[in-house]
N, C-alpha and C. Protein backbone atom coordinates (compact mmCIF):
# COMPACT_ATOMS: atom_id res chain seq x y z
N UNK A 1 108.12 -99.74 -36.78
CA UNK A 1 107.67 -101.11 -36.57
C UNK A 1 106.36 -101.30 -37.31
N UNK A 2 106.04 -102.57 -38.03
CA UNK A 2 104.92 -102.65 -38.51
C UNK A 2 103.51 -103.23 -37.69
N UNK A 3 102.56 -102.93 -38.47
CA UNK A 3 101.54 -103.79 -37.61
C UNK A 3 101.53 -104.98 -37.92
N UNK A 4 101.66 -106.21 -37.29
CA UNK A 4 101.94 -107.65 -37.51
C UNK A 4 100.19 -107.85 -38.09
N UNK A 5 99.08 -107.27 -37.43
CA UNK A 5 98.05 -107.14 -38.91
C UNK A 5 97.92 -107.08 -39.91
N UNK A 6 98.56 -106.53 -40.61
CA UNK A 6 98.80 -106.10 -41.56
C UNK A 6 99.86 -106.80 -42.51
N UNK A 7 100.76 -107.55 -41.54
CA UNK A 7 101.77 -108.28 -42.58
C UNK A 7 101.43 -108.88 -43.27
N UNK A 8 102.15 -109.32 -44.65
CA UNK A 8 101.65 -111.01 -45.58
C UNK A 8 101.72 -111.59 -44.49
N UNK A 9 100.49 -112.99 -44.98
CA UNK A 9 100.57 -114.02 -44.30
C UNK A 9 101.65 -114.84 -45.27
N UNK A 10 102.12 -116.03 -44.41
CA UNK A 10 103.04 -117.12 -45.36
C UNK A 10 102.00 -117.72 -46.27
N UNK A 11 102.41 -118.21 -46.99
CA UNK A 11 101.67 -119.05 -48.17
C UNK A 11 101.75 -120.45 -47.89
N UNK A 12 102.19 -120.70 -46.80
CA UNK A 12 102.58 -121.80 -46.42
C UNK A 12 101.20 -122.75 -45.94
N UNK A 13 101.14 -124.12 -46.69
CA UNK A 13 99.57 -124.88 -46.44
C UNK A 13 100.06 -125.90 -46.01
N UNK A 14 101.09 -126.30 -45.44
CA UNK A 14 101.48 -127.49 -44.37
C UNK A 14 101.91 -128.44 -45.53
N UNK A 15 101.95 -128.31 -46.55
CA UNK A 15 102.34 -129.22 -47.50
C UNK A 15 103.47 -129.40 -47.57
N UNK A 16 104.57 -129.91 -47.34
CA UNK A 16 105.93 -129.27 -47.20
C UNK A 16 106.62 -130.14 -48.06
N UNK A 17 106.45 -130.38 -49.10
CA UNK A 17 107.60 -131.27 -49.87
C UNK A 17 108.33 -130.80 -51.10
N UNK A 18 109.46 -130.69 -51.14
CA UNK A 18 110.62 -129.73 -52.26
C UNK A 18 110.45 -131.16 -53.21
N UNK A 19 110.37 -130.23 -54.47
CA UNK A 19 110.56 -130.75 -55.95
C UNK A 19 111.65 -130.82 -56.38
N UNK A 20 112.62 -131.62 -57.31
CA UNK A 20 113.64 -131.47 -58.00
C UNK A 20 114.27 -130.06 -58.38
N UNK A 21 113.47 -129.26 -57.90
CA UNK A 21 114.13 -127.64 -58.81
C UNK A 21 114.32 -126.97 -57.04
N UNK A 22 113.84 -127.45 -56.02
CA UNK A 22 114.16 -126.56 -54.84
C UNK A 22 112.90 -125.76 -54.33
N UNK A 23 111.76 -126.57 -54.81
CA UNK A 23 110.67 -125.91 -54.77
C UNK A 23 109.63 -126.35 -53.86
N UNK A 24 108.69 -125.75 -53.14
CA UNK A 24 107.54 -126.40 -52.07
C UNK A 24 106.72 -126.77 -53.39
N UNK A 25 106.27 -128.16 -53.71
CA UNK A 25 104.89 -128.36 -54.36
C UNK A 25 103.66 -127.75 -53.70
N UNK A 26 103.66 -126.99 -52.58
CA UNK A 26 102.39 -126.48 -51.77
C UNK A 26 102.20 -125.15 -51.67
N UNK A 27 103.65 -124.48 -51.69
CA UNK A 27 103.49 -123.23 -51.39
C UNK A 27 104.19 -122.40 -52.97
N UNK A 28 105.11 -123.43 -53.41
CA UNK A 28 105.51 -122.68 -54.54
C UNK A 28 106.48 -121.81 -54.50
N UNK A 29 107.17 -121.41 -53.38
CA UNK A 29 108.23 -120.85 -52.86
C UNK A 29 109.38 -122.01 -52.93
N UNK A 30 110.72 -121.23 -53.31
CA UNK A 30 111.81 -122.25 -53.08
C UNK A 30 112.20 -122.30 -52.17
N UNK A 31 113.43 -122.78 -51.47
CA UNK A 31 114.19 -122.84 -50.44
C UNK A 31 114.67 -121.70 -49.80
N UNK A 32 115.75 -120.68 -50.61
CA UNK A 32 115.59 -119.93 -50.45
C UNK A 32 114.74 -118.94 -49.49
N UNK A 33 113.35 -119.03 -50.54
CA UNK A 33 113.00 -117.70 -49.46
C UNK A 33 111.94 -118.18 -48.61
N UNK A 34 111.77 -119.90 -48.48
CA UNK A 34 111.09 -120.07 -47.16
C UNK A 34 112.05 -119.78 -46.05
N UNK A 35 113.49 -119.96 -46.51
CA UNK A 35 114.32 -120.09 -45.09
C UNK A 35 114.58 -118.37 -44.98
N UNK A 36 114.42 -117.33 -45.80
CA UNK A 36 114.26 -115.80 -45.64
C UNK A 36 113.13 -115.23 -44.93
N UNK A 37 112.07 -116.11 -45.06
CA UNK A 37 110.16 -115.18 -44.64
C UNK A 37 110.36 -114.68 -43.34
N UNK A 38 111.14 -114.92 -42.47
CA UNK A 38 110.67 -114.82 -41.26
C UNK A 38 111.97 -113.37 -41.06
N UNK A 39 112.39 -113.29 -41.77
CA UNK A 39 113.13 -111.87 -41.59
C UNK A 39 113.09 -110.87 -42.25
N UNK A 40 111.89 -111.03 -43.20
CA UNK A 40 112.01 -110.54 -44.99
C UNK A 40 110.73 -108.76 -44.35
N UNK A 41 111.21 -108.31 -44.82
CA UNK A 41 110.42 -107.06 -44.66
C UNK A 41 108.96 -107.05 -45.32
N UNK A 42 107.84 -106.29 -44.91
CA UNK A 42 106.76 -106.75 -45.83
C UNK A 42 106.60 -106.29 -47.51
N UNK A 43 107.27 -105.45 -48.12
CA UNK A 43 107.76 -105.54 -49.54
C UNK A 43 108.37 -106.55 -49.97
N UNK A 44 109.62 -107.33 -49.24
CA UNK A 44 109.99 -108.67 -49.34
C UNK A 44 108.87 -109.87 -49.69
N UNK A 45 108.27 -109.78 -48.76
CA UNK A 45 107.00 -110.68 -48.67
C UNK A 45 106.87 -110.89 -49.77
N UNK A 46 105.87 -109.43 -50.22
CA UNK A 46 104.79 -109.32 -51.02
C UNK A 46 105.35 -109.67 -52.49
N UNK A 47 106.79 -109.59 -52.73
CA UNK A 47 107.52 -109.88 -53.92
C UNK A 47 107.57 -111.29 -53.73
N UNK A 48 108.12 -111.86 -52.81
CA UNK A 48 108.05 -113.67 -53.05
C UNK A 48 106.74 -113.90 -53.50
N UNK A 49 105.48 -113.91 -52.87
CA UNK A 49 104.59 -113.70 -52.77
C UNK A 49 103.82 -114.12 -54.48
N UNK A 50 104.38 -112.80 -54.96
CA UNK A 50 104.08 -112.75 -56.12
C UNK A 50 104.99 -113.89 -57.18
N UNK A 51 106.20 -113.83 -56.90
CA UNK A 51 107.04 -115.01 -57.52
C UNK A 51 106.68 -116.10 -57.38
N UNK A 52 105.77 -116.77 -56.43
CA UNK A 52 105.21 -117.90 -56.15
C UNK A 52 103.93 -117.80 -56.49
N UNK A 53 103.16 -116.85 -57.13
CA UNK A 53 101.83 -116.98 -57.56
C UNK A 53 102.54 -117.12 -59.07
N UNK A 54 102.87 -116.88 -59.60
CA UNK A 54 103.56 -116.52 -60.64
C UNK A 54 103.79 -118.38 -61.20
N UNK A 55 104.96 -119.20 -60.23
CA UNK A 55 105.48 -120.33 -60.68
C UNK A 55 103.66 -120.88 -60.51
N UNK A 56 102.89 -121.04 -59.52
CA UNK A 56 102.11 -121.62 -59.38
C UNK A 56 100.89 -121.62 -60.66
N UNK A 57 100.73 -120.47 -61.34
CA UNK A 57 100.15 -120.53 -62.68
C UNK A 57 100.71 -121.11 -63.79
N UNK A 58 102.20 -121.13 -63.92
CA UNK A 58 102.97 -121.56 -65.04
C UNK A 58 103.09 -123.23 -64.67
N UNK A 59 102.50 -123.52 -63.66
CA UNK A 59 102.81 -124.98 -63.10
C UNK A 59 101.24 -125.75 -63.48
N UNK A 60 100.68 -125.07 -63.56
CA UNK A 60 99.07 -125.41 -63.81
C UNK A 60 98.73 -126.05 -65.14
């Protein structure tokens, strides 16, 4: 079991509105794996995580 300390936090900033591609304009996560976070292991996480820092620079 992990320490829930230690988990990613969501990236989630209350912004909640999907873009034409399936995407949070707030968090940068798609559909997908907002509707996965809550079961996603913390390697899971940390890979969305990064896929959404990722769109969020190329969006800039």
């Amino acid at each position: 079991m992990s320490d829930p300390r230690n988990e990613p936090e969501s990236p989630c900033i209350n912004v909640c509105v999907i873009d034409g591609s399936k995407m949070c304009v707030g968090c940068y996560r798609n559909l997908d794996e907002i509707a996965a976070w809550g079961s996603c292991s913390d390697q899971q996480k940390l890979t969305i995580l990064d896929a959404a820092r990722k769109r969020r620079e190329t969006s800039e």
